[in-house]
C-alpha atoms as a PDB file:
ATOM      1  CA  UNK A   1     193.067  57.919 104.355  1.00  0.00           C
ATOM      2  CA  UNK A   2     192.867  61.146 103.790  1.00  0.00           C
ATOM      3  CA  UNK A   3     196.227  61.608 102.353  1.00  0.00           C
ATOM      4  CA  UNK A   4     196.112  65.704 100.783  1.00  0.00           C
ATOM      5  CA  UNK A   5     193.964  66.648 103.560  1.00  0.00           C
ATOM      6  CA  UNK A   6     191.002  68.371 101.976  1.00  0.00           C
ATOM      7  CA  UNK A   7     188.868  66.850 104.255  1.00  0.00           C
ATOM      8  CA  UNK A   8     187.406  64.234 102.137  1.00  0.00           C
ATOM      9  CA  UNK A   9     188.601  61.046 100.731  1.00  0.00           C
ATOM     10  CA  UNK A  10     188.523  59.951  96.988  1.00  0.00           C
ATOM     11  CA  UNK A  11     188.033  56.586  95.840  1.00  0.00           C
ATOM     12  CA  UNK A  12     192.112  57.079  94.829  1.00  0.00           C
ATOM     13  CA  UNK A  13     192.760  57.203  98.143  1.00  0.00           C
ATOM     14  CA  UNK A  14     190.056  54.661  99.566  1.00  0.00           C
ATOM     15  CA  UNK A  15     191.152  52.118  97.553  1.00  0.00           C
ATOM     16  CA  UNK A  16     195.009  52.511  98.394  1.00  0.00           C
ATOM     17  CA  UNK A  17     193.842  52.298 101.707  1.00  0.00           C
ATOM     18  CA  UNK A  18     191.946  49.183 101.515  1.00  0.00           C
ATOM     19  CA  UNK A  19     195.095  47.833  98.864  1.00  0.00           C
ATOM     20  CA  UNK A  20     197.337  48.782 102.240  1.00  0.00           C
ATOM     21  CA  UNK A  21     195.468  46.799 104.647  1.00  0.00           C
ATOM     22  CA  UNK A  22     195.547  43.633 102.272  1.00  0.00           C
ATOM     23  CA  UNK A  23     199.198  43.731 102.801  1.00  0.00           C
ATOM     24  CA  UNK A  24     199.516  42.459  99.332  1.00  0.00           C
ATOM     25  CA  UNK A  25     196.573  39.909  98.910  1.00  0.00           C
ATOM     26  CA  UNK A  26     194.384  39.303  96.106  1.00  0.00           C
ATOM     27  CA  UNK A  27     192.841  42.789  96.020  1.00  0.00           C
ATOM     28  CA  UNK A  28     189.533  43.530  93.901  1.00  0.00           C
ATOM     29  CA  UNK A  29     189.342  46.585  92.132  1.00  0.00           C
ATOM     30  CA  UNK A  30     184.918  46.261  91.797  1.00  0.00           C
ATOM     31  CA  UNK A  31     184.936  45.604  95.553  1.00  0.00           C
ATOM     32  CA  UNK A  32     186.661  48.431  96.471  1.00  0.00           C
ATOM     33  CA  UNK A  33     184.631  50.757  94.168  1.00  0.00           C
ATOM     34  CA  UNK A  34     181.204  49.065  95.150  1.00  0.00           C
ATOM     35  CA  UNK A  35     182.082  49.235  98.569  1.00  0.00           C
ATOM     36  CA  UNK A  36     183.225  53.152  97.998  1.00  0.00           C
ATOM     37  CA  UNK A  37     179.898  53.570  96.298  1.00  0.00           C
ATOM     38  CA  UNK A  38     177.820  52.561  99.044  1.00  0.00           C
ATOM     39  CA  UNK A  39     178.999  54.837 101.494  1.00  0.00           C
ATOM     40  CA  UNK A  40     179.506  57.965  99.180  1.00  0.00           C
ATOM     41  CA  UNK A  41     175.336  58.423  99.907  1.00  0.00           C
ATOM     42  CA  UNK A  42     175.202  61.992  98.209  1.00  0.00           C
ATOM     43  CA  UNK A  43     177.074  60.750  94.589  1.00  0.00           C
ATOM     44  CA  UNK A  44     179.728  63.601  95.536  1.00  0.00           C
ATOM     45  CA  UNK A  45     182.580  61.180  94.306  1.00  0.00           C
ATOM     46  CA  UNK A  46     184.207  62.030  97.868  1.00  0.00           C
ATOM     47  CA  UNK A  47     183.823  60.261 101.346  1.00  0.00           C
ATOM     48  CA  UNK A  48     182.956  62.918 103.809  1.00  0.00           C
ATOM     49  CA  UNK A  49     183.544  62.254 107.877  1.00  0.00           C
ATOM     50  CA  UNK A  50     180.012  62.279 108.118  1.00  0.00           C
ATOM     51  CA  UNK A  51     179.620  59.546 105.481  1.00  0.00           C
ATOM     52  CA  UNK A  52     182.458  57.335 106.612  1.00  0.00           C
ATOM     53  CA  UNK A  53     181.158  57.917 110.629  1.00  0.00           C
ATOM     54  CA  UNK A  54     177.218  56.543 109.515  1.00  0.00           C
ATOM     55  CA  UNK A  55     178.295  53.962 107.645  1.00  0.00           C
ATOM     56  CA  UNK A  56     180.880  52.563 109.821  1.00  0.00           C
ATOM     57  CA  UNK A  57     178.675  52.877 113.036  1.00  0.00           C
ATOM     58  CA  UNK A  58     176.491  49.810 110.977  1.00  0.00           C
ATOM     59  CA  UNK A  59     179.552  47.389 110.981  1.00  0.00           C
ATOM     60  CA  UNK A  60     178.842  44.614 113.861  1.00  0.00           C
ATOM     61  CA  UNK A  61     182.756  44.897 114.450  1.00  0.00           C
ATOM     62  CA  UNK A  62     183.282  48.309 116.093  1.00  0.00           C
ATOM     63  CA  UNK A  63     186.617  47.751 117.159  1.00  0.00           C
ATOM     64  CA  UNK A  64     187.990  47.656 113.165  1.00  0.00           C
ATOM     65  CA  UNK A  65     185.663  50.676 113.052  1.00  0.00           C
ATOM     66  CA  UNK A  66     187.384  52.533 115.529  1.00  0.00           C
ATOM     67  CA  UNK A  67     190.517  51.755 114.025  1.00  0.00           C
ATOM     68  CA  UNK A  68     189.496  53.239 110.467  1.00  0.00           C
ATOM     69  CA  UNK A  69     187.892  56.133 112.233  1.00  0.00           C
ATOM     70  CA  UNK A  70     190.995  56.995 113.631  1.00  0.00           C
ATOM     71  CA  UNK A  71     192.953  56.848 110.719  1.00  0.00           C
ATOM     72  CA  UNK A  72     190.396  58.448 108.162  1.00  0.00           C
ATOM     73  CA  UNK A  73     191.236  62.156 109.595  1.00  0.00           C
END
């Protein structure tokens, strides 16, 4: 996700991301940024790894987790 690697991710790049793993399904713009909201806890604008890590850790599916994890950096 982290596609200019500056260590963080934007919602730009979040939400091509997410847009990639639809593979071209109905994709929702307010999801993605609501979704992006909710883990950006400090309001930086900017997913940090330590962000991204917490927030993923509270999925019940760890294995997609993993997956995104090792992607993200």
């Amino acid at each position: 996700m982290d596609w200019d690697k500056n260590g963080s991710v934007s919602f730009v790049e979040f939400k091509s991301y997410l847009a990639k793993l639809k593979k071209g399904e109905d994709f929702d713009h307010g999801e993605a940024l609501a979704a992006f909201q909710s883990i950006d806890e400090d309001g930086s604008r900017q997913l940090t790894w330590e962000e991204f890590f917490v927030r993923c850790t509270l999925f019940e599916n760890h294995s997609k987790c993993r997956i995104w994890i090792f992607e993200f950096w």
